[in-house]
Every structure is written in structure tokens, then in C-alpha cells.
N, C-alpha and C. Protein backbone atom coordinates (compact mmCIF):
# COMPACT_ATOMS: atom_id res chain seq x y z
N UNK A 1 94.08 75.19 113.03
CA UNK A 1 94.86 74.54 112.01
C UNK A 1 96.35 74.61 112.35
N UNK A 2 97.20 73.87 111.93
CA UNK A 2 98.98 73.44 111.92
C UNK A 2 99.21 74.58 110.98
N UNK A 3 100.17 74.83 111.39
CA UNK A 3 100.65 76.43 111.10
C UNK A 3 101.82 75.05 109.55
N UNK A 4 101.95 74.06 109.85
CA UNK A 4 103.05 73.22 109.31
C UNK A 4 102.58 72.76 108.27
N UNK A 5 101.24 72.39 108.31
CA UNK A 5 99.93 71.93 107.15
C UNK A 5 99.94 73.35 106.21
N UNK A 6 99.58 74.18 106.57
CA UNK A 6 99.68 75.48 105.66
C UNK A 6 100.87 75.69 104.83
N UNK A 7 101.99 75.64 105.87
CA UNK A 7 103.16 75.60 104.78
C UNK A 7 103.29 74.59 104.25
N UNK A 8 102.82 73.34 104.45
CA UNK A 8 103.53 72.51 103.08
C UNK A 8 102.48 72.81 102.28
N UNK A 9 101.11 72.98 102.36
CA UNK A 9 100.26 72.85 101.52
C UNK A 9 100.32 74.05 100.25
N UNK A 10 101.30 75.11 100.85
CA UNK A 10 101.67 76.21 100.24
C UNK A 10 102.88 76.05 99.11
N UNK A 11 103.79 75.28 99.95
CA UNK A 11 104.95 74.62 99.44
C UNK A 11 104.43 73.87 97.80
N UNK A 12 103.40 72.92 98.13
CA UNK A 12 102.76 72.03 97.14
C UNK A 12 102.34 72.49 96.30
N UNK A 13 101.19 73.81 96.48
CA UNK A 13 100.83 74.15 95.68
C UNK A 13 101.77 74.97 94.18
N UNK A 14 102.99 75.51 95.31
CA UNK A 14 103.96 76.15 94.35
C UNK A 14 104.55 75.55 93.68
N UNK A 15 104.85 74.35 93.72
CA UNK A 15 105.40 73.70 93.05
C UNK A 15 104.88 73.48 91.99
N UNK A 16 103.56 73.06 92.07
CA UNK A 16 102.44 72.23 91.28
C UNK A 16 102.49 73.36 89.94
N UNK A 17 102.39 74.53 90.50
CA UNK A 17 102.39 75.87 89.55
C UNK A 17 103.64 76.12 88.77
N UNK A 18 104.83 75.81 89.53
CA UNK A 18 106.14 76.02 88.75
C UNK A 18 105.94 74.99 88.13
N UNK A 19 106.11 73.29 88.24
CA UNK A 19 105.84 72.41 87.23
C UNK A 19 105.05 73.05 85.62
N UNK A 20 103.93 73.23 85.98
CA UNK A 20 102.81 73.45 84.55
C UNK A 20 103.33 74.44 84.05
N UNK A 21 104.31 75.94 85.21
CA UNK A 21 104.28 76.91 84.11
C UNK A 21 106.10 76.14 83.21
N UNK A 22 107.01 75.58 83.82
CA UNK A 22 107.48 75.09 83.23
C UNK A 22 107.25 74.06 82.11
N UNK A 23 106.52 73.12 82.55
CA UNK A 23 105.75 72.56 81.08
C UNK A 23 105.00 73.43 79.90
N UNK A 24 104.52 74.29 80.60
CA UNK A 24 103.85 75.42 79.65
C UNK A 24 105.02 76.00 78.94
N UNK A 25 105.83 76.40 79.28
CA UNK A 25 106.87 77.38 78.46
C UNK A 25 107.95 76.17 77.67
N UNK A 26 107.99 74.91 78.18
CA UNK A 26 108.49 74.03 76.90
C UNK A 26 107.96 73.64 75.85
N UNK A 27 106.70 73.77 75.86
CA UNK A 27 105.66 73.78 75.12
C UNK A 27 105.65 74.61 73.98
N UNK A 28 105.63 75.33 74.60
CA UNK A 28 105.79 77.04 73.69
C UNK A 28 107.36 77.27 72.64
N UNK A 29 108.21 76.47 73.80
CA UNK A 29 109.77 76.49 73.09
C UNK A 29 109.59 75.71 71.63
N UNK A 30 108.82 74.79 72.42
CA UNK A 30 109.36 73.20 70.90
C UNK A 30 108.16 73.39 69.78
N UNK A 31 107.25 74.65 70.00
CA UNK A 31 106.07 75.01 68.89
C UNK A 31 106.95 75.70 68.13
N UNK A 32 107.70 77.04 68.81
CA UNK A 32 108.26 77.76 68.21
C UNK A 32 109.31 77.50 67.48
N UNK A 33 110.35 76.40 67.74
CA UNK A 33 111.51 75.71 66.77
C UNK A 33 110.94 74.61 65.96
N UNK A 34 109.61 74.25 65.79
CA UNK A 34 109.05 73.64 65.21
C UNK A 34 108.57 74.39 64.40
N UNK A 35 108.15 75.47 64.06
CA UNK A 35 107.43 76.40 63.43
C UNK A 35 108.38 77.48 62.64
N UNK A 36 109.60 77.41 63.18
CA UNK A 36 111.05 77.81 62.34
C UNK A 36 111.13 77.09 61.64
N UNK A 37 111.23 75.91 62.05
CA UNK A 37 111.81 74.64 60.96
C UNK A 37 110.73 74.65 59.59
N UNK A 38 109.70 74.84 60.15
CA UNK A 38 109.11 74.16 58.82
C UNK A 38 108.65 75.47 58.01
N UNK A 39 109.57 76.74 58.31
CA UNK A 39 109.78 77.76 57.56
C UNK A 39 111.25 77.69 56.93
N UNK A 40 111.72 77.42 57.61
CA UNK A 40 113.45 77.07 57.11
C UNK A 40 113.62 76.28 56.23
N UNK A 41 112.89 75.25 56.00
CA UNK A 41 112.65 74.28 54.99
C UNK A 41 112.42 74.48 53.76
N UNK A 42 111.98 75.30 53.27
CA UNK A 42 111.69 76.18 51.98
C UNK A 42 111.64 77.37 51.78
N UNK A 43 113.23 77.82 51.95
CA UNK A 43 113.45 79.33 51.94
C UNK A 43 113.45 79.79 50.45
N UNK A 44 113.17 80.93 50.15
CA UNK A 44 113.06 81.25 48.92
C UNK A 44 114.69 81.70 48.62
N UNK A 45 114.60 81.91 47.18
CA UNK A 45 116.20 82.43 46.19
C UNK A 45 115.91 83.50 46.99
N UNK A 46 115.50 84.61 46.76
CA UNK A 46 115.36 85.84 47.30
C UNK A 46 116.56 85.71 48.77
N UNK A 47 116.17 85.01 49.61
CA UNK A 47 117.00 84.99 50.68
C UNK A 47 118.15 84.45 50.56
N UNK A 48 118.55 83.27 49.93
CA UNK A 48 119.69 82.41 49.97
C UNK A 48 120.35 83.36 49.41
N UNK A 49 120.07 84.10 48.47
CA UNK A 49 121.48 85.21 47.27
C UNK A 49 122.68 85.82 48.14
N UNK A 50 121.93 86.49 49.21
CA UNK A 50 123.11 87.43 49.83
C UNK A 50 123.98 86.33 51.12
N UNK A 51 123.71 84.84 50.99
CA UNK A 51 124.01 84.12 51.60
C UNK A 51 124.96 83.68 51.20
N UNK A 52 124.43 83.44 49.54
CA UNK A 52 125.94 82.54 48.87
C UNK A 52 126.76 83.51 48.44
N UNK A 53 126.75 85.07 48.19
CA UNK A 53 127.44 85.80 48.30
C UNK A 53 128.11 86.31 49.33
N UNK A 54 127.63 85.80 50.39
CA UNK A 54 128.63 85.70 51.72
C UNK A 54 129.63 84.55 51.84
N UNK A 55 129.06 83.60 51.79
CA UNK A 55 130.12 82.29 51.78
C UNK A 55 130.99 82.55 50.63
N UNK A 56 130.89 82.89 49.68
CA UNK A 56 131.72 83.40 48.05
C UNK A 56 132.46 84.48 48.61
N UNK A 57 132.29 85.07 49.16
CA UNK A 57 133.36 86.45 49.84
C UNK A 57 134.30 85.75 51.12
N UNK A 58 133.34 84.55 52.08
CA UNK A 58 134.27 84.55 52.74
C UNK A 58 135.68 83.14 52.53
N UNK A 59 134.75 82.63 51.59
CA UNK A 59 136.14 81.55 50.63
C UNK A 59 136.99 81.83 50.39
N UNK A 60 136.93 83.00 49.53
CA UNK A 60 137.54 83.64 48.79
C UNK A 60 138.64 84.45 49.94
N UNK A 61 138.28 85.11 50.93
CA UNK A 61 139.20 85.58 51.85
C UNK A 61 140.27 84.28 52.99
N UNK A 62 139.40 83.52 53.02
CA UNK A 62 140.10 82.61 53.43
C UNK A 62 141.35 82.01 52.30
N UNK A 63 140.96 81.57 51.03
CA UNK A 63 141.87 81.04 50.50
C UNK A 63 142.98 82.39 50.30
N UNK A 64 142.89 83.51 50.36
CA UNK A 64 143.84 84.42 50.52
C UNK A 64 144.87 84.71 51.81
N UNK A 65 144.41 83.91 52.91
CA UNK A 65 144.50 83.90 53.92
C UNK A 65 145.78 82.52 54.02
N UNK A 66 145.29 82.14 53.55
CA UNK A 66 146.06 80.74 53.43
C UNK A 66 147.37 80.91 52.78
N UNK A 67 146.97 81.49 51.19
CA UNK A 67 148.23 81.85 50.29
C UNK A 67 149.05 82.79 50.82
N UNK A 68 148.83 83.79 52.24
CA UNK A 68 149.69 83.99 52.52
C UNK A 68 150.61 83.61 54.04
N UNK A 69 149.29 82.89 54.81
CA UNK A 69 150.22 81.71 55.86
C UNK A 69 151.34 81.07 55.17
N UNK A 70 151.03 80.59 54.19
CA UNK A 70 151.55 79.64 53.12
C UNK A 70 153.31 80.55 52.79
N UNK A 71 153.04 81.67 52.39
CA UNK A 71 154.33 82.80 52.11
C UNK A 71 154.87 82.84 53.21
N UNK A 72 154.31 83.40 54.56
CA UNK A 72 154.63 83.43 55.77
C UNK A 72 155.93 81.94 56.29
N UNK A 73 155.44 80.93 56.00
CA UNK A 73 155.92 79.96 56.53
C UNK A 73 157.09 79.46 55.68
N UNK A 74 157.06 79.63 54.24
CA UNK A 74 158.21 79.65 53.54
C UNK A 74 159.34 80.56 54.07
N UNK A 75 158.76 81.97 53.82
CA UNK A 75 159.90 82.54 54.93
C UNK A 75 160.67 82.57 55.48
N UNK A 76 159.90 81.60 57.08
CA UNK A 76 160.52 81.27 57.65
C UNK A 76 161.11 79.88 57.61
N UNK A 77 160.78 79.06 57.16
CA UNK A 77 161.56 77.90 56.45
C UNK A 77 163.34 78.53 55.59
N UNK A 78 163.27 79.23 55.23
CA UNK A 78 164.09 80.01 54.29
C UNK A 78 165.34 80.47 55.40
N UNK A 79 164.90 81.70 56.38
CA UNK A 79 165.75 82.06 57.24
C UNK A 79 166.51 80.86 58.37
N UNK A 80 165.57 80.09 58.60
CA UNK A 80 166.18 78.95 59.21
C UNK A 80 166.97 78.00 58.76
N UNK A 81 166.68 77.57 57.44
CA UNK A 81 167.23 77.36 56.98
C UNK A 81 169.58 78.04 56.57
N UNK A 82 168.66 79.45 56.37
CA UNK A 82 169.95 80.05 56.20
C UNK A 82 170.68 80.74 57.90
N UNK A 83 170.08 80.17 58.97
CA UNK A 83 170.48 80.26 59.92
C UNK A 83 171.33 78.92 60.65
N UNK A 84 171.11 78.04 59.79
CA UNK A 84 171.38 77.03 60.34
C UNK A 84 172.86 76.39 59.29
N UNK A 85 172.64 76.76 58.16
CA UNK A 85 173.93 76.71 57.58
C UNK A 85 174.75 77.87 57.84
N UNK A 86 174.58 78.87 58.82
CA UNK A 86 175.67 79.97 58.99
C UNK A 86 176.20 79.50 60.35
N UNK A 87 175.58 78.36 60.88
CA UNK A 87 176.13 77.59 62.26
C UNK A 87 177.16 76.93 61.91
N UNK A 88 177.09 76.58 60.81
CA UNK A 88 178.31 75.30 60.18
C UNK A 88 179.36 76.06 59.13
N UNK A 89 179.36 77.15 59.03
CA UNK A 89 179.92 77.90 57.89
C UNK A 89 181.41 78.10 59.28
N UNK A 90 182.68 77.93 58.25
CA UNK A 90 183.63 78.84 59.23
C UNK A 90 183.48 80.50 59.36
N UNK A 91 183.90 80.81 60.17
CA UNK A 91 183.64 82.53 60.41
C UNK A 91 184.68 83.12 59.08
N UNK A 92 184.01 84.13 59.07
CA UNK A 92 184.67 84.86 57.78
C UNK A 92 186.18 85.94 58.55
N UNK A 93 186.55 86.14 57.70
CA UNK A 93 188.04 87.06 57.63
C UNK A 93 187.14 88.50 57.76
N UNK A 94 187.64 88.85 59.18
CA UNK A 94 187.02 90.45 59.47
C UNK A 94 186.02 90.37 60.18
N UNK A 95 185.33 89.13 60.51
CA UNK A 95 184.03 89.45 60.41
C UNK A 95 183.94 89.50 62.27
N UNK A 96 182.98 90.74 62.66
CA UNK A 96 182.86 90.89 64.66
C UNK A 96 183.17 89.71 65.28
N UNK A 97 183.79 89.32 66.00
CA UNK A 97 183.88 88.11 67.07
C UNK A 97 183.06 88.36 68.15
């Protein structure tokens, strides 16, 4: 026998095997997110509670979050403001040169 026939025929066969076990394990993927889903679909109160008490905690920190970006940026609106009219101000009597 061809020492060349053996290897491809070896070659072929491996392949043939990686193919199915790859088809096999997509198989298995799209049962299993299929089989989530149609548990996910009708979750009970029991579960959702500590869910919407998460989103309710994290609203709630966010809009605190905000009210004080919000302070933050006045701030500095404020100092720039008063930095920018001390550009145009004449210098004061005494004041460091």
C-alpha cells in the first residue's frame, strides 16, 4: 500500500470526525439556549423581586450621580466664569505684581 493513501485516508477520516463532533456540539449549544429561553419566558415574581430592587437601587444611585456631576459642573462654570472676569478687571492697589 501508498504510505500517501494512508495519510490522506487518515487525514479524511479526521476531518469527517471533527465535522460531526462539531455539528454535534452546535447541536447541543442551540438545545441548550433554546431550553433557557423557554425557561426565561415565564419567570416567576419570586425571582424578578430582588431584580427590580436592583434596578430601584441602581436608578436611584445614578440619579444621585448625576445631581452631583450636575453640582460639579456648576462649579466649575462659576470659577471660570470668575476667572475670566478677573482677566478684564484692572489690577487692584497693593495687589503682588
Amino acid at each position: 500500500m501508498d504510505p500517501g493513501y494512508l495519510i490522506n485516508n487518515a487525514i479524511s477520516s479526521l476531518a469527517v470526525v471533527l465535522s460531526l463532533g462539531i455539528a454535534g456540539w452546535t447541536i447541543v449549544g442551540i438545545a441548550r439556549v433554546w431550553r433557557s429561553k423557554a425557561i426565561a419566558t415565564n419567570p416567576s415574581p419570586e425571582l424578578l423581586q430582588p431584580v427590580e430592587q436592583r434596578l430601584q437601587r441602581l436608578e436611584q444611585t445614578t440619579e444621585a450621580i448625576a445631581l452631583e456631576i450636575e453640582r460639579i459642573a456648576e462649579g466649575q462654570r462659576f470659577v471660570t466664569k470668575l476667572l475670566s472676569d478677573a482677566e478684564h478687571q484692572p489690577p487692584r492697589l497693593g495687589a503682588p505684581r
